[in-house]
C-alpha atoms as a PDB file:
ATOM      1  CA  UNK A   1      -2.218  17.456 -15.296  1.00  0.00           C
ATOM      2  CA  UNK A   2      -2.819  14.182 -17.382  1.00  0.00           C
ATOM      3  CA  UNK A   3      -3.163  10.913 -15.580  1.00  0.00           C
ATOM      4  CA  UNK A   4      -2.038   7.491 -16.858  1.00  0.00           C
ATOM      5  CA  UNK A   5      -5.229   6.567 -18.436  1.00  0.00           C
ATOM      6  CA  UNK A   6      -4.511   9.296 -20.370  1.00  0.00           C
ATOM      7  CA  UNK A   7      -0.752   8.120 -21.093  1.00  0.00           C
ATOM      8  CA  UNK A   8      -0.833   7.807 -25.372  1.00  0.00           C
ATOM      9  CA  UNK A   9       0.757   3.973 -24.545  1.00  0.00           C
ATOM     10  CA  UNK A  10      -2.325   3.019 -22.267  1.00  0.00           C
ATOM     11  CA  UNK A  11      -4.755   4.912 -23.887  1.00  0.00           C
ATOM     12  CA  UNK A  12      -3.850   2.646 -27.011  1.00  0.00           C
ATOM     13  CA  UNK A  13      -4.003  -0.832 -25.324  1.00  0.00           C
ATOM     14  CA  UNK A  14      -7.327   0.472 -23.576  1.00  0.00           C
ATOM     15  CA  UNK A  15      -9.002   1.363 -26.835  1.00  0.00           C
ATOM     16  CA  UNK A  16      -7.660  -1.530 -28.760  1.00  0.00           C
ATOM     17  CA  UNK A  17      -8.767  -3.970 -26.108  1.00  0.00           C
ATOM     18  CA  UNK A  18     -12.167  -2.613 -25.767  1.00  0.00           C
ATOM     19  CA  UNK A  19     -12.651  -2.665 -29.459  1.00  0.00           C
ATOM     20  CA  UNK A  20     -11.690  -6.658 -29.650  1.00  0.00           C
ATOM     21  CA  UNK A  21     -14.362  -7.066 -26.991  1.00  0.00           C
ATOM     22  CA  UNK A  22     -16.818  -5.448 -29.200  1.00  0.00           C
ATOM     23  CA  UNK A  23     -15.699  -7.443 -32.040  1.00  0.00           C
ATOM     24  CA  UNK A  24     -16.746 -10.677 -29.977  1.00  0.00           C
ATOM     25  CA  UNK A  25     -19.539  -9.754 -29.470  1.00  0.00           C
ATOM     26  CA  UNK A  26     -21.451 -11.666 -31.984  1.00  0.00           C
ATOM     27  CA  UNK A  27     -18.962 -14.447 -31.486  1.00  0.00           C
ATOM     28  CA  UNK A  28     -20.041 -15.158 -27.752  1.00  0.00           C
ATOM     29  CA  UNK A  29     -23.641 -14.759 -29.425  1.00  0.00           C
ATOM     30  CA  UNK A  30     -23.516 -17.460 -31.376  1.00  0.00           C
ATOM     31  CA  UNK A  31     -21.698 -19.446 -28.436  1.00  0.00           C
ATOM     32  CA  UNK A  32     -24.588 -19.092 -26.015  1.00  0.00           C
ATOM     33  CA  UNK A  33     -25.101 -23.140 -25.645  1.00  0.00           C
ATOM     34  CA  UNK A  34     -21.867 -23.550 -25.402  1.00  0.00           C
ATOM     35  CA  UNK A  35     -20.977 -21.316 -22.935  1.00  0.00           C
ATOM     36  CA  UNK A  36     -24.069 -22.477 -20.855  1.00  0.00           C
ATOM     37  CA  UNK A  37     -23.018 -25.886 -20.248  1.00  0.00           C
ATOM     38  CA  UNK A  38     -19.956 -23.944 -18.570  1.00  0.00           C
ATOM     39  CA  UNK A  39     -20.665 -24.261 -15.218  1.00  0.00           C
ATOM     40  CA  UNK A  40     -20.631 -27.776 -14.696  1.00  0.00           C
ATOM     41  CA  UNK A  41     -16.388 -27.964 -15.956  1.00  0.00           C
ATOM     42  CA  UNK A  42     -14.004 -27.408 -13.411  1.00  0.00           C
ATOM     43  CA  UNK A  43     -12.597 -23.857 -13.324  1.00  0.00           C
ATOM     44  CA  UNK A  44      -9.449 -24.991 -15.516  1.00  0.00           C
ATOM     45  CA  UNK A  45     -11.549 -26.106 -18.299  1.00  0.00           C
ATOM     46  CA  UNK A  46     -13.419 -23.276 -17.899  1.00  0.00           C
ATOM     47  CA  UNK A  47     -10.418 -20.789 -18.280  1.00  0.00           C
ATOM     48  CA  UNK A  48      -9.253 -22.529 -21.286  1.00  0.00           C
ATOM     49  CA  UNK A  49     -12.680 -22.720 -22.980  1.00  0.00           C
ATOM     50  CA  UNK A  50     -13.051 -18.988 -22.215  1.00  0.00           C
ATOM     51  CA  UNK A  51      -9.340 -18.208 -23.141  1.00  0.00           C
ATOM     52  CA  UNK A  52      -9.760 -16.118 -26.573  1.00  0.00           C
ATOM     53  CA  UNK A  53     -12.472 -13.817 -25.052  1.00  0.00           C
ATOM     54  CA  UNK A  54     -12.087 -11.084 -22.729  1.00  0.00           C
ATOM     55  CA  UNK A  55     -15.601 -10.500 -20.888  1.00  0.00           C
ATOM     56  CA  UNK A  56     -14.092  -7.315 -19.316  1.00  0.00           C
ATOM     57  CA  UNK A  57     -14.978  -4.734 -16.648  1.00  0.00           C
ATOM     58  CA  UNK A  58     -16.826  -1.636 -18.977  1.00  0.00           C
ATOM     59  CA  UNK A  59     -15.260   1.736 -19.723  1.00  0.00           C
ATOM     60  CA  UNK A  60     -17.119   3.269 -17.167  1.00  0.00           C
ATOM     61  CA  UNK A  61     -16.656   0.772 -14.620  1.00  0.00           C
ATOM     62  CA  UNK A  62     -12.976   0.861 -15.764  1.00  0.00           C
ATOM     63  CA  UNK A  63     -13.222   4.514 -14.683  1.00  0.00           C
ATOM     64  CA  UNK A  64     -14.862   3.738 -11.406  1.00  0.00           C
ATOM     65  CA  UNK A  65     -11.789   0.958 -10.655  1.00  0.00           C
ATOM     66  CA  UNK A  66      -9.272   3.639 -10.932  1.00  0.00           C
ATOM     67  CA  UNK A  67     -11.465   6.650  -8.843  1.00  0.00           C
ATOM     68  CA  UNK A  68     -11.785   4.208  -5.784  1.00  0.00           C
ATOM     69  CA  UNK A  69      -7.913   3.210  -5.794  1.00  0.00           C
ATOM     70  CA  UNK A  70      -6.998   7.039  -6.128  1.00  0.00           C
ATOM     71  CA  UNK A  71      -9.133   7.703  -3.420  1.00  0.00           C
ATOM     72  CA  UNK A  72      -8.557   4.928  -1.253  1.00  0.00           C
ATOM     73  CA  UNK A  73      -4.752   4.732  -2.035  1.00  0.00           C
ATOM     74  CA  UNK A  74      -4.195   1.232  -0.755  1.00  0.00           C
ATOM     75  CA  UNK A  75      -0.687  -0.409  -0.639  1.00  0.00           C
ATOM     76  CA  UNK A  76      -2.074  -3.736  -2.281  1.00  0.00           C
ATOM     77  CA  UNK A  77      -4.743  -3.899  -4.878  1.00  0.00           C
ATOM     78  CA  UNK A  78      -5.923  -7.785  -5.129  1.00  0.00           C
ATOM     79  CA  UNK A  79      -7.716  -8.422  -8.137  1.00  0.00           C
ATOM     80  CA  UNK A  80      -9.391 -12.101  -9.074  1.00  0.00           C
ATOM     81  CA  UNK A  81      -9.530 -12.652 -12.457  1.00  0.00           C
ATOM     82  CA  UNK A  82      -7.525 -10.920 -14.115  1.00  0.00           C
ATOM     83  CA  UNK A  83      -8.593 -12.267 -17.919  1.00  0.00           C
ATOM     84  CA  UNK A  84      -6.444  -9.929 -20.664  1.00  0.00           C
ATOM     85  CA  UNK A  85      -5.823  -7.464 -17.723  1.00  0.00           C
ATOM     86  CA  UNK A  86      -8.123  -3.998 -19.118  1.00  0.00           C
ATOM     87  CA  UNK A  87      -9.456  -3.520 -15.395  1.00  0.00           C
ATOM     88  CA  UNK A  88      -5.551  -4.016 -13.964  1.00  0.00           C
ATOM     89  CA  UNK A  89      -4.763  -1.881 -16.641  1.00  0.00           C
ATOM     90  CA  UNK A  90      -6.876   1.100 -14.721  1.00  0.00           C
ATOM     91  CA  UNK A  91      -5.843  -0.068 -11.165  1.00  0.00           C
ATOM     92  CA  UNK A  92      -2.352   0.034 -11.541  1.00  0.00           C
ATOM     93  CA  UNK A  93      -2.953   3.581 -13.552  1.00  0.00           C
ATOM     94  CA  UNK A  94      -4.384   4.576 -10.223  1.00  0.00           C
ATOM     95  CA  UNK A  95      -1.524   3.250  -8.207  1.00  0.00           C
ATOM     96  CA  UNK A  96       0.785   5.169 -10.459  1.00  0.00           C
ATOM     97  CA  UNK A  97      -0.739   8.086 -10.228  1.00  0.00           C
ATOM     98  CA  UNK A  98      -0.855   7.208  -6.036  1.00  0.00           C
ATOM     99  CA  UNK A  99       2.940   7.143  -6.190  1.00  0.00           C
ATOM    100  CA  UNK A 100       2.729   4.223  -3.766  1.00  0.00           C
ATOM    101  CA  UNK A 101       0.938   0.411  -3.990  1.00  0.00           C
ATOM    102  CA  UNK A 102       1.008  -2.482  -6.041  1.00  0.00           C
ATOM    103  CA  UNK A 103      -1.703  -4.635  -8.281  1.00  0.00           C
ATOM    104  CA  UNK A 104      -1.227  -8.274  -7.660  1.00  0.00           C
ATOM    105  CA  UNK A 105      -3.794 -10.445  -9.671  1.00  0.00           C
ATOM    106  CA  UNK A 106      -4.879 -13.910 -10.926  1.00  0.00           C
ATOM    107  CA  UNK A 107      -5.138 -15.848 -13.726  1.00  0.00           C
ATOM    108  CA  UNK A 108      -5.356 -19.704 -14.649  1.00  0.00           C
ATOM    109  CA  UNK A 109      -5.664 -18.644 -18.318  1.00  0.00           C
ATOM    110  CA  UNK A 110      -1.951 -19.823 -20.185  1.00  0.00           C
ATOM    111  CA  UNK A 111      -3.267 -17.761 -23.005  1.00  0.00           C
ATOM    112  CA  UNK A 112      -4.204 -14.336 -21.210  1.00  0.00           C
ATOM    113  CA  UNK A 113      -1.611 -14.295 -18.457  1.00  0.00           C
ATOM    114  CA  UNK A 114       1.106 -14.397 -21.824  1.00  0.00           C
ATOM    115  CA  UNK A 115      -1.373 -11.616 -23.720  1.00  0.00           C
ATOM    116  CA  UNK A 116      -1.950  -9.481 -20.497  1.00  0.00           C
ATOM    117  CA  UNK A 117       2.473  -9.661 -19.893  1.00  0.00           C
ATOM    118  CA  UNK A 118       2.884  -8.028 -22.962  1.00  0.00           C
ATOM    119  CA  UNK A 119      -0.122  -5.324 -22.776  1.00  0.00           C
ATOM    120  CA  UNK A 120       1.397  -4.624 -19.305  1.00  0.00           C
ATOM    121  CA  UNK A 121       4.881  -4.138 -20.640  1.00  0.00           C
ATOM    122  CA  UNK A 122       4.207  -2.061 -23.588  1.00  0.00           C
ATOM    123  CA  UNK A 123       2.112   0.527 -21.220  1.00  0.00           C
ATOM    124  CA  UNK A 124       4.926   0.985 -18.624  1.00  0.00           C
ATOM    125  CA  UNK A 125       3.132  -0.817 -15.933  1.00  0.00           C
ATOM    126  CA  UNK A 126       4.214  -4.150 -15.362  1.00  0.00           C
ATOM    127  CA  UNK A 127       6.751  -3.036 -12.551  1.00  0.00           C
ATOM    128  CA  UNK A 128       3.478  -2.441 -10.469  1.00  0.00           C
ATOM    129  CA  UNK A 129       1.719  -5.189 -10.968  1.00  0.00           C
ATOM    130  CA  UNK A 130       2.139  -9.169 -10.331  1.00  0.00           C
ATOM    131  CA  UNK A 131       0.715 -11.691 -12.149  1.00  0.00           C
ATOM    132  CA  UNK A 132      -0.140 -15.382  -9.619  1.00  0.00           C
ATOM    133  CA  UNK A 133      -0.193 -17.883 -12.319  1.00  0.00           C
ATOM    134  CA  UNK A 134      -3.404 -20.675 -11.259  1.00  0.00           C
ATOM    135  CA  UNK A 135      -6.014 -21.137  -8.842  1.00  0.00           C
ATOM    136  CA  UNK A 136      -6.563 -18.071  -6.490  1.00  0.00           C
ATOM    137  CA  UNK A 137      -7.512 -20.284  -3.886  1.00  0.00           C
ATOM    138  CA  UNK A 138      -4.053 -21.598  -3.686  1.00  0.00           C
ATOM    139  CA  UNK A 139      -2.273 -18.453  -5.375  1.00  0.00           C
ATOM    140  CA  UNK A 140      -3.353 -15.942  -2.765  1.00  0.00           C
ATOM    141  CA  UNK A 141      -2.263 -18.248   0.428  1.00  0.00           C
ATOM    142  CA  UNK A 142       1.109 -16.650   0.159  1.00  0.00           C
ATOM    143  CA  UNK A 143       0.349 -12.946  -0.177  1.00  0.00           C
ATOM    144  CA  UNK A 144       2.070 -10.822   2.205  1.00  0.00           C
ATOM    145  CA  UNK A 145       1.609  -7.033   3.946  1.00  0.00           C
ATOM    146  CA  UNK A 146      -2.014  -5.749   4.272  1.00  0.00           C
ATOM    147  CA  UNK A 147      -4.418  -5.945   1.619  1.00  0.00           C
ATOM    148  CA  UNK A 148      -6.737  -2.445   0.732  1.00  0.00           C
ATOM    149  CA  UNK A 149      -8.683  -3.052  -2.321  1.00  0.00           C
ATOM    150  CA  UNK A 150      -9.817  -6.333  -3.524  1.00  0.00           C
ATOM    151  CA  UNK A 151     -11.799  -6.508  -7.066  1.00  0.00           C
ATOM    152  CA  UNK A 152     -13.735  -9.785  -7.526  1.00  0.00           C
ATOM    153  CA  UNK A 153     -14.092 -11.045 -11.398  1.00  0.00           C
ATOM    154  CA  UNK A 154     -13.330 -13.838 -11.601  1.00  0.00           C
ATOM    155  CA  UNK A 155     -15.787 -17.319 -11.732  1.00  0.00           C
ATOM    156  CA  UNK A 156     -18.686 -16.007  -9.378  1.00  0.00           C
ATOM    157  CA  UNK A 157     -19.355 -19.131  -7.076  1.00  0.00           C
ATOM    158  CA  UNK A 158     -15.287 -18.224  -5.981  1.00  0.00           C
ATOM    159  CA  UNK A 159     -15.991 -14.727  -4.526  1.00  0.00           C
ATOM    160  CA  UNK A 160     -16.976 -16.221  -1.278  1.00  0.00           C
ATOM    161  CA  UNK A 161     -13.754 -18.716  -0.724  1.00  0.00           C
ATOM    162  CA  UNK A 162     -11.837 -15.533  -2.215  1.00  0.00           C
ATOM    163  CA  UNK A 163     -13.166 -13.344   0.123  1.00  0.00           C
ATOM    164  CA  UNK A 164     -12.699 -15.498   3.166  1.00  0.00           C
ATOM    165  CA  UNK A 165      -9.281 -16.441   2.413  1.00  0.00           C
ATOM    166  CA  UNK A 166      -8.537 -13.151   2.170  1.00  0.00           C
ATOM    167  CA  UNK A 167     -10.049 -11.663   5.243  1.00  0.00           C
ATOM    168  CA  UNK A 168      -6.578 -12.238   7.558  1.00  0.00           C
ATOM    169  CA  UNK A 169      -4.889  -9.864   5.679  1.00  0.00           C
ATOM    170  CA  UNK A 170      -7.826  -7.190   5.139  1.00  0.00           C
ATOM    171  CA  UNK A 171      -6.644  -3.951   6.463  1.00  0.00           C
ATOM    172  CA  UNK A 172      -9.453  -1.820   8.547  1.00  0.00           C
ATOM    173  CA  UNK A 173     -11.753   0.248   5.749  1.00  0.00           C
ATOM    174  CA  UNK A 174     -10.168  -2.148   3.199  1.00  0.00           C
ATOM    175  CA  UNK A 175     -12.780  -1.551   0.072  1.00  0.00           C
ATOM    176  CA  UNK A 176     -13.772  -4.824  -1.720  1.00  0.00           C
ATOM    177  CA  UNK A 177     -15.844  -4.187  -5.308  1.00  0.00           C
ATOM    178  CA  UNK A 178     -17.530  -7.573  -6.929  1.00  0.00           C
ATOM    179  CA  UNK A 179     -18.499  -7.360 -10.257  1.00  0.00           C
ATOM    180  CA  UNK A 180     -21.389  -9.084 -12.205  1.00  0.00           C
ATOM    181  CA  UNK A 181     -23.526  -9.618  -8.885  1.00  0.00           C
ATOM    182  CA  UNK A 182     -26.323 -10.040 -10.710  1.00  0.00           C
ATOM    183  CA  UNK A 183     -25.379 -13.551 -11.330  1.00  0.00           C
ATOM    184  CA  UNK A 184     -27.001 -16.457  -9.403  1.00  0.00           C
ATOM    185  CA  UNK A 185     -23.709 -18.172  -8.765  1.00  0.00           C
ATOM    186  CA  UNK A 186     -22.667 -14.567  -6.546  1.00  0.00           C
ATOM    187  CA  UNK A 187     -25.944 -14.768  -3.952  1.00  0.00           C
ATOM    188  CA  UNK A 188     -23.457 -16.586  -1.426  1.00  0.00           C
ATOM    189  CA  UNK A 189     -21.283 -13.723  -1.368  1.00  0.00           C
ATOM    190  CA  UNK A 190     -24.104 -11.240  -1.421  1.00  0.00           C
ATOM    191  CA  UNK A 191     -25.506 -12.583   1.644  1.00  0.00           C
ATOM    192  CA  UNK A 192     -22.380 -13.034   3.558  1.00  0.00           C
ATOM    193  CA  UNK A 193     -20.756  -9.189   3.152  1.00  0.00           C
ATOM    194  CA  UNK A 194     -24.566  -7.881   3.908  1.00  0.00           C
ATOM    195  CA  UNK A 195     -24.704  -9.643   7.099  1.00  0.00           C
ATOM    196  CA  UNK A 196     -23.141  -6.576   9.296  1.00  0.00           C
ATOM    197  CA  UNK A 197     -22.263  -9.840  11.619  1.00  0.00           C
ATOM    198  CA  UNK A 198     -19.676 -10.701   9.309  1.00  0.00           C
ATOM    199  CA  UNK A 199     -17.598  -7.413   9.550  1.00  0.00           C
ATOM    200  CA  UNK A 200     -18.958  -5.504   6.158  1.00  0.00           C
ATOM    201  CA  UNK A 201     -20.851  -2.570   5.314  1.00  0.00           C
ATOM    202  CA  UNK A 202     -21.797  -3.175   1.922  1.00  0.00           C
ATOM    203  CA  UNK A 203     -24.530  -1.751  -0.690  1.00  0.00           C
ATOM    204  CA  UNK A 204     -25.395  -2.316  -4.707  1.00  0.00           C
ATOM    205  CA  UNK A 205     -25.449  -0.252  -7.622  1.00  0.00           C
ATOM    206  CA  UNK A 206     -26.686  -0.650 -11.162  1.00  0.00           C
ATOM    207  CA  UNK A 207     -23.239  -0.990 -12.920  1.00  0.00           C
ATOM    208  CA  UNK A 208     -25.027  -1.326 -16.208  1.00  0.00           C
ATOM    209  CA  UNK A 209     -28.187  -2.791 -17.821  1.00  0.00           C
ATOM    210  CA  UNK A 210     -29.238  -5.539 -16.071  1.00  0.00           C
ATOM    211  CA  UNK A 211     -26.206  -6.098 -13.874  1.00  0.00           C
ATOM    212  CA  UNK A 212     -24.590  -4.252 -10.872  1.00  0.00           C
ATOM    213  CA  UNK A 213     -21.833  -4.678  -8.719  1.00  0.00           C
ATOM    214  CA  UNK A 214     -21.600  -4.523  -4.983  1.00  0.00           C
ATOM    215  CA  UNK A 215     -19.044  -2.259  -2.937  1.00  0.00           C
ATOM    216  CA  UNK A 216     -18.395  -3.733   0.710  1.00  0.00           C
ATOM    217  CA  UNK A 217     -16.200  -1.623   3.703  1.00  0.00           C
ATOM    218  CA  UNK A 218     -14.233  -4.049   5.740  1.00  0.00           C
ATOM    219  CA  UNK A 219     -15.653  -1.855   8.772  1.00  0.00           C
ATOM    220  CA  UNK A 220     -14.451  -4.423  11.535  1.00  0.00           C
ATOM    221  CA  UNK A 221     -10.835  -3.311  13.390  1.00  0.00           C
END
């Protein structure tokens, strides 16, 4: 039985957005400086600089994203940062093919939330997912019902205040995945899940050259 990564409409948007991310490539190349002096804007300048490029989740890790929510079957999948939505794309397959749940994820990008509404129409899955349009940190504040998956991917020094605000509405064995924690800017957030004090049983795997992301259990009832 096909699942709906394997649906002809989201097979489509999948393989055209992954080969505009390869087309970037060289662009982001050749922006190096630029994008270096990022991380002293504000996270809304930072958006809109960043608002033509997609800097997505890989196929494989793509892959992974939908695995965990089929086998976790949550009733809300939070996602921060959602960009021009390829890894929402594979959690709200997985939620599909759950028959139960929801995707609700953020964006401050203008740009990408309009982009990722259409992708999400034209693959039959924006009835599953919802889009909070600006900062997470205020966005998420009115979530409701427990939360069962959380993907972090958004700005990296964020996972931590993501995470904590968050934590209320955790369910027991909710499953949080941060991406990209080889970055300096995610060592906060690395220290606090690994600290079994703090509720989490977490571990790291090599996601891809040079880069891994970190899986954490919300162990504490």
């Amino acid at each position: 039985m096909a699942t709906t990564l394997q649906d002809p409409r989201v097979a489509a948007a999948l393989n055209r957005m992954y080969s505009e991310t390869a087309d970037q490539m060289a662009q982001l190349r050749d922006k190096r400086e630029d994008l270096e002096r990022l991380s002293s804007m504000s996270s809304r300048e930072r958006a809109d600089a960043l608002s033509a490029f997609y800097i997505p989740v890989t196929p494989e890790a793509g892959q992974l994203l939908y695995a965990l929510v089929r086998a976790t079957r949550p009733g809300t999948v939070v996602e921060f940062g959602m960009s021009f939505g390829i890894s929402a794309i594979h959690l709200a397959a997985a939620v599909r093919d759950n028959g139960i749940g929801r995707v609700v994820t953020t964006e401050l990008s203008a740009t990408k939330i309009a982009a990722a509404s259409r992708t999400f129409a034209g693959t039959g899955l924006d009835d599953l997912i919802t889009i909070l349009d600006g900062d997470a940190l205020s966005t998420l504040t009115s979530l409701d019902g427990p939360v069962g998956f959380v993907l972090l991917d958004g700005w990296k020094e964020l996972y931590l205040p993501v995470i904590r605000l968050l934590e209320p509405s955790l369910s027991a064995g909710a499953l949080i995945v941060a991406d990209n924690t080889e970055a300096a800017d995610t060592r906060p957030y690395l220290e606090y899940v690994r600290d079994p004090g703090n509720g989490y049983v977490s571990f790291n795997f090599p996601a891809r050259r040079g880069d891994g992301m970190e899986l954490s259990c919300r162990a504490r009832t």
